[in-house]
PDB file of N, CA and C in Angstrom:
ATOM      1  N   UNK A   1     -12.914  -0.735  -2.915  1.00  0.00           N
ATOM      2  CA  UNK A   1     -12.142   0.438  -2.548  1.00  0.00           C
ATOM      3  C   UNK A   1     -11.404   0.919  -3.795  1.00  0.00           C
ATOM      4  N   UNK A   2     -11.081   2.076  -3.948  1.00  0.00           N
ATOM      5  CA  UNK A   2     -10.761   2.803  -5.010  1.00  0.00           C
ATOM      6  C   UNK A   2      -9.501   2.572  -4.936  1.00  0.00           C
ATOM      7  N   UNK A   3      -8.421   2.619  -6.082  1.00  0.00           N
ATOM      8  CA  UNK A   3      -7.109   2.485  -5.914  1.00  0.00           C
ATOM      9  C   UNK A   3      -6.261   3.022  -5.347  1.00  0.00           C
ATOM     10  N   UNK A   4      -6.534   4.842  -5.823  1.00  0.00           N
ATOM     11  CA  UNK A   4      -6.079   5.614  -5.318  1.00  0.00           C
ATOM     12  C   UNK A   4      -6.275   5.511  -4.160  1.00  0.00           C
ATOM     13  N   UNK A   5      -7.404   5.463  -3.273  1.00  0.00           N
ATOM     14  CA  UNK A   5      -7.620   5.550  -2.032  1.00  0.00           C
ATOM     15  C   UNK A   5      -6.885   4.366  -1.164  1.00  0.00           C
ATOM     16  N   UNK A   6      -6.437   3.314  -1.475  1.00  0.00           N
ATOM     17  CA  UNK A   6      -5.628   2.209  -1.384  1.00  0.00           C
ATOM     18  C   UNK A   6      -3.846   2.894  -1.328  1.00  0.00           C
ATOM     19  N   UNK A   7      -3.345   3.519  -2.245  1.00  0.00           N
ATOM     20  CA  UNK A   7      -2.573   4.501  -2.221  1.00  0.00           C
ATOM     21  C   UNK A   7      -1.910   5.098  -1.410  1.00  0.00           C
ATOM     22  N   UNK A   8      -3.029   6.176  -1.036  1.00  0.00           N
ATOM     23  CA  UNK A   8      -3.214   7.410  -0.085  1.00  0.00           C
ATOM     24  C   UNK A   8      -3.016   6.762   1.072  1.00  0.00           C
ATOM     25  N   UNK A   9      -3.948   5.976   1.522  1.00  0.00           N
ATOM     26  CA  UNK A   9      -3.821   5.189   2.672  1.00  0.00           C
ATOM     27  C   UNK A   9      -2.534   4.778   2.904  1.00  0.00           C
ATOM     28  N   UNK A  10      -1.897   4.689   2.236  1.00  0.00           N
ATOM     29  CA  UNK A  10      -0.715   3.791   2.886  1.00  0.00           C
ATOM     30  C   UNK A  10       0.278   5.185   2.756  1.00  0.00           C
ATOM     31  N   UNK A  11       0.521   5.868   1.307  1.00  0.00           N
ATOM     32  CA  UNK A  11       1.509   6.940   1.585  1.00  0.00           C
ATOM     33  C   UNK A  11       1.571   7.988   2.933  1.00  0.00           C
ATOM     34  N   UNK A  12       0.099   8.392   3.573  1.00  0.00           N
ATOM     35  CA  UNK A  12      -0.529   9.217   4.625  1.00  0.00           C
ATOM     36  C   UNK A  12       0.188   8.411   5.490  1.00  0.00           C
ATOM     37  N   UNK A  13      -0.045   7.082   6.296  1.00  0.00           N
ATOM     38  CA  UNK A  13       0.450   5.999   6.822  1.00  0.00           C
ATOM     39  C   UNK A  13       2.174   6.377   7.164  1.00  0.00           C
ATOM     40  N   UNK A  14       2.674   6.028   5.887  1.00  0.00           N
ATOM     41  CA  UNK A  14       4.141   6.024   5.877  1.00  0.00           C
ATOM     42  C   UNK A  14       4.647   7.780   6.451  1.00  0.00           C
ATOM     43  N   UNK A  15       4.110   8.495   5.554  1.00  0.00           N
ATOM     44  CA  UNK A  15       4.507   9.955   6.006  1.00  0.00           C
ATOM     45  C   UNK A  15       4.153  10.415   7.737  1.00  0.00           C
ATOM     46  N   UNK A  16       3.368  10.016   8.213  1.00  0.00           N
ATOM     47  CA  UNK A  16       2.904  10.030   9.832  1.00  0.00           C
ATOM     48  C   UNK A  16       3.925   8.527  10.556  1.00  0.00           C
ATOM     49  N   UNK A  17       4.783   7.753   9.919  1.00  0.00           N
ATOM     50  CA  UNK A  17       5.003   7.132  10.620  1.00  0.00           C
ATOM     51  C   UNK A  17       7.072   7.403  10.153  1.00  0.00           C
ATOM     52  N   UNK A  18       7.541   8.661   9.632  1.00  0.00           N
ATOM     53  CA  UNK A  18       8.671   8.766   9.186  1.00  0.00           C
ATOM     54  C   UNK A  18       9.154   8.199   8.368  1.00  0.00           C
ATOM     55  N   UNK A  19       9.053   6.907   7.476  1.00  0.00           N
ATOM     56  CA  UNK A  19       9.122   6.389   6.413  1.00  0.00           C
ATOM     57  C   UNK A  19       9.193   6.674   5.477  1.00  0.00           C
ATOM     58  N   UNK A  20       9.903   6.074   4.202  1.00  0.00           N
ATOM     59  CA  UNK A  20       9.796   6.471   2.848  1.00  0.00           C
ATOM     60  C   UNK A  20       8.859   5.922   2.399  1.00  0.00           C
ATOM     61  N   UNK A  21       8.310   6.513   1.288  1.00  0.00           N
ATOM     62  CA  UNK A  21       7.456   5.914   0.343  1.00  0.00           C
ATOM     63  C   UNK A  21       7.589   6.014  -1.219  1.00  0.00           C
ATOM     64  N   UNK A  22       7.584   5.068  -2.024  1.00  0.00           N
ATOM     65  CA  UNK A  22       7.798   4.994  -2.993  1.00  0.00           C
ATOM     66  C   UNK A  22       7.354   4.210  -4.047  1.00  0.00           C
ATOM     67  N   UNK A  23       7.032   4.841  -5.541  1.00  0.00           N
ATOM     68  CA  UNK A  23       6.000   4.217  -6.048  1.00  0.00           C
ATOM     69  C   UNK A  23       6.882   4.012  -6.981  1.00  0.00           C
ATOM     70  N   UNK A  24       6.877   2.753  -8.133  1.00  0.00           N
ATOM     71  CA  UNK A  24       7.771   2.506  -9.349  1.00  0.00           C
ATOM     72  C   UNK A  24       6.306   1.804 -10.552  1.00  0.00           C
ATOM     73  N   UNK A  25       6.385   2.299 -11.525  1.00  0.00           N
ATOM     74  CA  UNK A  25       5.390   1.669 -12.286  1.00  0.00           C
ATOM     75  C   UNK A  25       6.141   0.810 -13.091  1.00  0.00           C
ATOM     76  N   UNK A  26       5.588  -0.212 -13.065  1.00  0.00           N
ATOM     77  CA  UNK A  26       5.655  -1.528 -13.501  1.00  0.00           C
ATOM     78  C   UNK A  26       5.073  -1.691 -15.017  1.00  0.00           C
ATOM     79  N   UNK A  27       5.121  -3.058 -15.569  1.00  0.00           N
ATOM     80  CA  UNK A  27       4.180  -3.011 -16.368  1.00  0.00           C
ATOM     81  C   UNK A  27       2.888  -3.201 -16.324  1.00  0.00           C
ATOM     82  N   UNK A  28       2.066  -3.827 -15.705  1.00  0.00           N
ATOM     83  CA  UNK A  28       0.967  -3.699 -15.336  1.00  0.00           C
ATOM     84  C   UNK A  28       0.175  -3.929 -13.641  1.00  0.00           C
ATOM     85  N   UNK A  29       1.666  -3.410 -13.101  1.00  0.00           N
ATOM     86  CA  UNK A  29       1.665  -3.166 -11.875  1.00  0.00           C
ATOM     87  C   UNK A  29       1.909  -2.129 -11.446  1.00  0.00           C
ATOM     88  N   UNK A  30       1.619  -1.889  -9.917  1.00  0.00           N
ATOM     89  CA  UNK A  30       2.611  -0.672  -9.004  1.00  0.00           C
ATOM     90  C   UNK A  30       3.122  -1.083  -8.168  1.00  0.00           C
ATOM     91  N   UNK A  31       4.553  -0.895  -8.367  1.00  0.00           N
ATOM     92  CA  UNK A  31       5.279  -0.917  -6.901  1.00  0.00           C
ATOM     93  C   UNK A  31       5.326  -0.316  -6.588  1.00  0.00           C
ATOM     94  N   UNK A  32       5.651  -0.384  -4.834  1.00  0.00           N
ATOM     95  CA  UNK A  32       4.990   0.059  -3.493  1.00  0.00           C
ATOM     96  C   UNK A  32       5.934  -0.355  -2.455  1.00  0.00           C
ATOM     97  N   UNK A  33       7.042   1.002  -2.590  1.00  0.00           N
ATOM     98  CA  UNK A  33       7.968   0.671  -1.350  1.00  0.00           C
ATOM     99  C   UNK A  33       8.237   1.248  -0.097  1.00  0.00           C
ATOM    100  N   UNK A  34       7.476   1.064   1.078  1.00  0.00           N
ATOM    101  CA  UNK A  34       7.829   1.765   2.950  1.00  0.00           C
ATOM    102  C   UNK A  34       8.682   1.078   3.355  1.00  0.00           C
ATOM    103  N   UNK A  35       9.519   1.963   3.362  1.00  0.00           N
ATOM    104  CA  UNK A  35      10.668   0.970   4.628  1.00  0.00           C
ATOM    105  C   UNK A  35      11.538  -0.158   3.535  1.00  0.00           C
ATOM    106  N   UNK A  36      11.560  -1.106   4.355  1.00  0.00           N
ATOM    107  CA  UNK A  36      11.909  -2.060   3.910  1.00  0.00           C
ATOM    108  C   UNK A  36      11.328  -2.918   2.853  1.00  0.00           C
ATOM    109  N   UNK A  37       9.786  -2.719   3.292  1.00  0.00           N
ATOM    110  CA  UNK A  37       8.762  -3.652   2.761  1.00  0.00           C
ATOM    111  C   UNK A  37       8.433  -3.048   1.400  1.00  0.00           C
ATOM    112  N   UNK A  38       8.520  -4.079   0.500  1.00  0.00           N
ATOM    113  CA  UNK A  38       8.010  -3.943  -1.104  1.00  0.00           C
ATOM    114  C   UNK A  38       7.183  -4.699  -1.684  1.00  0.00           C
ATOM    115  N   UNK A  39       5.745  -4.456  -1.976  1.00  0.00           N
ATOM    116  CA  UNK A  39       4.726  -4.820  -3.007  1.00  0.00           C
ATOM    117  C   UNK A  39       4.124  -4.047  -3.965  1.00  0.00           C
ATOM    118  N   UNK A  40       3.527  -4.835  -4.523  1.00  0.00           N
ATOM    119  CA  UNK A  40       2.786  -4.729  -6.309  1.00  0.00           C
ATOM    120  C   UNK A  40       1.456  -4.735  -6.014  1.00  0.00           C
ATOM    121  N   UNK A  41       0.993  -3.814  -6.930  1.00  0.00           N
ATOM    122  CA  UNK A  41      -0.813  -3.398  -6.365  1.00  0.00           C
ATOM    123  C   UNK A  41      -1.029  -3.251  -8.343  1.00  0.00           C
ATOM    124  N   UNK A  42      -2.160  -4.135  -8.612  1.00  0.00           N
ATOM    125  CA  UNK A  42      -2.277  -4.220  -9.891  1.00  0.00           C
ATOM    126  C   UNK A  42      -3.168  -2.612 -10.375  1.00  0.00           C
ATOM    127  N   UNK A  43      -3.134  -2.372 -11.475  1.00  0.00           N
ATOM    128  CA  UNK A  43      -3.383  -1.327 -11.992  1.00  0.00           C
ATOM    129  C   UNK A  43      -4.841  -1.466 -12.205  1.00  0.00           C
ATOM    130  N   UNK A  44      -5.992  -1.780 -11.682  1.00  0.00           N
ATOM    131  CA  UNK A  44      -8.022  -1.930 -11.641  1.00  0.00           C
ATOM    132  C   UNK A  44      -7.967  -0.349 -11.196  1.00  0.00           C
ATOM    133  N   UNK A  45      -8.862   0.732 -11.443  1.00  0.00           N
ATOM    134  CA  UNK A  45      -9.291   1.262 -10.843  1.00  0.00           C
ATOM    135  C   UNK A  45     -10.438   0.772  -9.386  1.00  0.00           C
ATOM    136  N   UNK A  46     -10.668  -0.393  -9.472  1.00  0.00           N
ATOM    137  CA  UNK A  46     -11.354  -0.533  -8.367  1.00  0.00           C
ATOM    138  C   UNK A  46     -10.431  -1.642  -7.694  1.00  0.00           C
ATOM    139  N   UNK A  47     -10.060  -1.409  -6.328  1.00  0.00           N
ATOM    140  CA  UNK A  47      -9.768  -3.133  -5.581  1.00  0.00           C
ATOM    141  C   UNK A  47     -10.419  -3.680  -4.769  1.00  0.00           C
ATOM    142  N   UNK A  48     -10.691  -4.949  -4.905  1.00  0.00           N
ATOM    143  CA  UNK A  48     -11.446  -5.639  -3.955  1.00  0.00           C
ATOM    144  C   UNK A  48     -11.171  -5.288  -2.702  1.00  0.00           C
ATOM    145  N   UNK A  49     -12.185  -5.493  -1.833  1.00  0.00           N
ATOM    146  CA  UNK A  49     -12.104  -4.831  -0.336  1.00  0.00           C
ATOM    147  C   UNK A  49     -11.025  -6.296   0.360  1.00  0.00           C
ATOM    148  N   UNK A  50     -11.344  -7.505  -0.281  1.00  0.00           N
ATOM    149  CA  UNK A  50      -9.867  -8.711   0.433  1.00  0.00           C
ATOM    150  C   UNK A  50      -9.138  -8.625  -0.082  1.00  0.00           C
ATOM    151  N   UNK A  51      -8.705  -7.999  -1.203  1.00  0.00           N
ATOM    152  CA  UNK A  51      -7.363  -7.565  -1.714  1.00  0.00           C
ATOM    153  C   UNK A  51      -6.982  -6.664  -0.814  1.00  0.00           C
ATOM    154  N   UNK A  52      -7.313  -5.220  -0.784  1.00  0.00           N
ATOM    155  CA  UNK A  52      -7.129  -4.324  -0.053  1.00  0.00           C
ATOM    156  C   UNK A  52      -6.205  -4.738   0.737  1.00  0.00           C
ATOM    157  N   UNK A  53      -7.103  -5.849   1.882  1.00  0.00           N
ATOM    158  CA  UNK A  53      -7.017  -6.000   3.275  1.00  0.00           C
ATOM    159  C   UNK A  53      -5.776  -6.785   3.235  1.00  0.00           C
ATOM    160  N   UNK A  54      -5.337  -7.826   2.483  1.00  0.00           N
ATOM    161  CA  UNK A  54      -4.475  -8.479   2.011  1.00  0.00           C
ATOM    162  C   UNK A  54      -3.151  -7.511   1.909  1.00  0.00           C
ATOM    163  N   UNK A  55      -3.352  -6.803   0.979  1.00  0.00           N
ATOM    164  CA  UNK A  55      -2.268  -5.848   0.329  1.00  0.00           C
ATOM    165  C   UNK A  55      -1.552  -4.885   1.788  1.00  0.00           C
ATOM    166  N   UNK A  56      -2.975  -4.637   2.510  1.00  0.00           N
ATOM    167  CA  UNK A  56      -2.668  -3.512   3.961  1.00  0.00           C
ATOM    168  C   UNK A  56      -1.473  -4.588   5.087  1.00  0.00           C
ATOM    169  N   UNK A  57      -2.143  -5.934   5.826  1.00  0.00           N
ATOM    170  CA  UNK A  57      -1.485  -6.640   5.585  1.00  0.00           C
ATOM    171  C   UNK A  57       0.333  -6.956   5.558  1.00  0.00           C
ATOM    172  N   UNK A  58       0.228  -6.606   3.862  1.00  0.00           N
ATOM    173  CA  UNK A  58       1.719  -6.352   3.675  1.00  0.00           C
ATOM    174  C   UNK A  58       2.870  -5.802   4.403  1.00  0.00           C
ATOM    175  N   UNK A  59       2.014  -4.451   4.730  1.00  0.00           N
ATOM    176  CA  UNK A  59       2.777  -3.504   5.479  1.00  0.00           C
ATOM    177  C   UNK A  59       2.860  -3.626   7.389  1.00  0.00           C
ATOM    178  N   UNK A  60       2.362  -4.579   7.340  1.00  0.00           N
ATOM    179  CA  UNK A  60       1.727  -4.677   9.034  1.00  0.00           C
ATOM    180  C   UNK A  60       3.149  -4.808   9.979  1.00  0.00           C
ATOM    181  N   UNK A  61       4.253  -4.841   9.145  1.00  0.00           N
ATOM    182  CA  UNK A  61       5.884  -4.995   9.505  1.00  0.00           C
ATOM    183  C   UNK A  61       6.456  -3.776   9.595  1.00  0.00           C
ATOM    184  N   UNK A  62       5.836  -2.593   8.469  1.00  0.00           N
ATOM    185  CA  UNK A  62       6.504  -1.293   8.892  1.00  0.00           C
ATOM    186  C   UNK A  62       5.756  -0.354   9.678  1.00  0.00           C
ATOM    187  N   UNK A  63       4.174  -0.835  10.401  1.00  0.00           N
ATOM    188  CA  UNK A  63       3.159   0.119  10.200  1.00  0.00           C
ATOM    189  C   UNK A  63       2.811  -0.322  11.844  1.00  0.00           C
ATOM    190  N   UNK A  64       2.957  -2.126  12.055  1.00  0.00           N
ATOM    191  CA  UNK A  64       2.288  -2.262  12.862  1.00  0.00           C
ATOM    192  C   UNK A  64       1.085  -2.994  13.059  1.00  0.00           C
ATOM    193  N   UNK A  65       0.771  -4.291  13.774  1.00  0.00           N
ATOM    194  CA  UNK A  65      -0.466  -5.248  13.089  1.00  0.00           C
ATOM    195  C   UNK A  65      -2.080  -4.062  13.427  1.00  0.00           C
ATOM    196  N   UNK A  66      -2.921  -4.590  12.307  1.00  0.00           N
ATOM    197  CA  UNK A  66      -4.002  -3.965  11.883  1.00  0.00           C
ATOM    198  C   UNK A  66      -3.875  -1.958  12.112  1.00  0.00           C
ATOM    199  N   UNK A  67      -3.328  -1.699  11.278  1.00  0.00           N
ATOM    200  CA  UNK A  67      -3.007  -0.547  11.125  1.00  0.00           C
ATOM    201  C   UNK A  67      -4.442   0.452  10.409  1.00  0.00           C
ATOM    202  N   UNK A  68      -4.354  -0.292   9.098  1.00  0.00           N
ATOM    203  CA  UNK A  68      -5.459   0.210   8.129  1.00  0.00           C
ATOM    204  C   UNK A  68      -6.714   0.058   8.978  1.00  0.00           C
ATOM    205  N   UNK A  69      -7.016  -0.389   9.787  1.00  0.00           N
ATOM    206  CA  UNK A  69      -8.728  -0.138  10.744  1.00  0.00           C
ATOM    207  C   UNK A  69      -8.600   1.192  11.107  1.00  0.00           C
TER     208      UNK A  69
END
């Protein structure tokens, strides 16, 4: 899955679910803040599809379990 599209997914997500979203660049990371919840999504243009799922996951506290399906 593409990064951006990893991204999108979640900012689209947050904006349909009233949430903030917020991105901070790191050094060879991105942070990635909805809500409460804060993670780091490494800078590949490509991410593994179990990263992804991993990373989606993350958010399953502000979003809701299996959201990203």
């Amino acid at each position: 899955m593409k990064r951006k599209a990893v991204l999108k997914k979640i900012r689209d997500q947050a904006k349909e679910a009233g949430l903030e979203y917020a991105e901070t660049e790191l050094t060879n990371h991105t942070g990635i803040t909805v809500g409460r919840t804060r993670s780091t999504l490494g800078r590949h243009s490509e991410i593994d599809d179990l990263t992804a799922r991993k990373f989606f996951e993350q958010f399953s506290a502000e979003f809701g379990k299996g959201w990203w399906r």
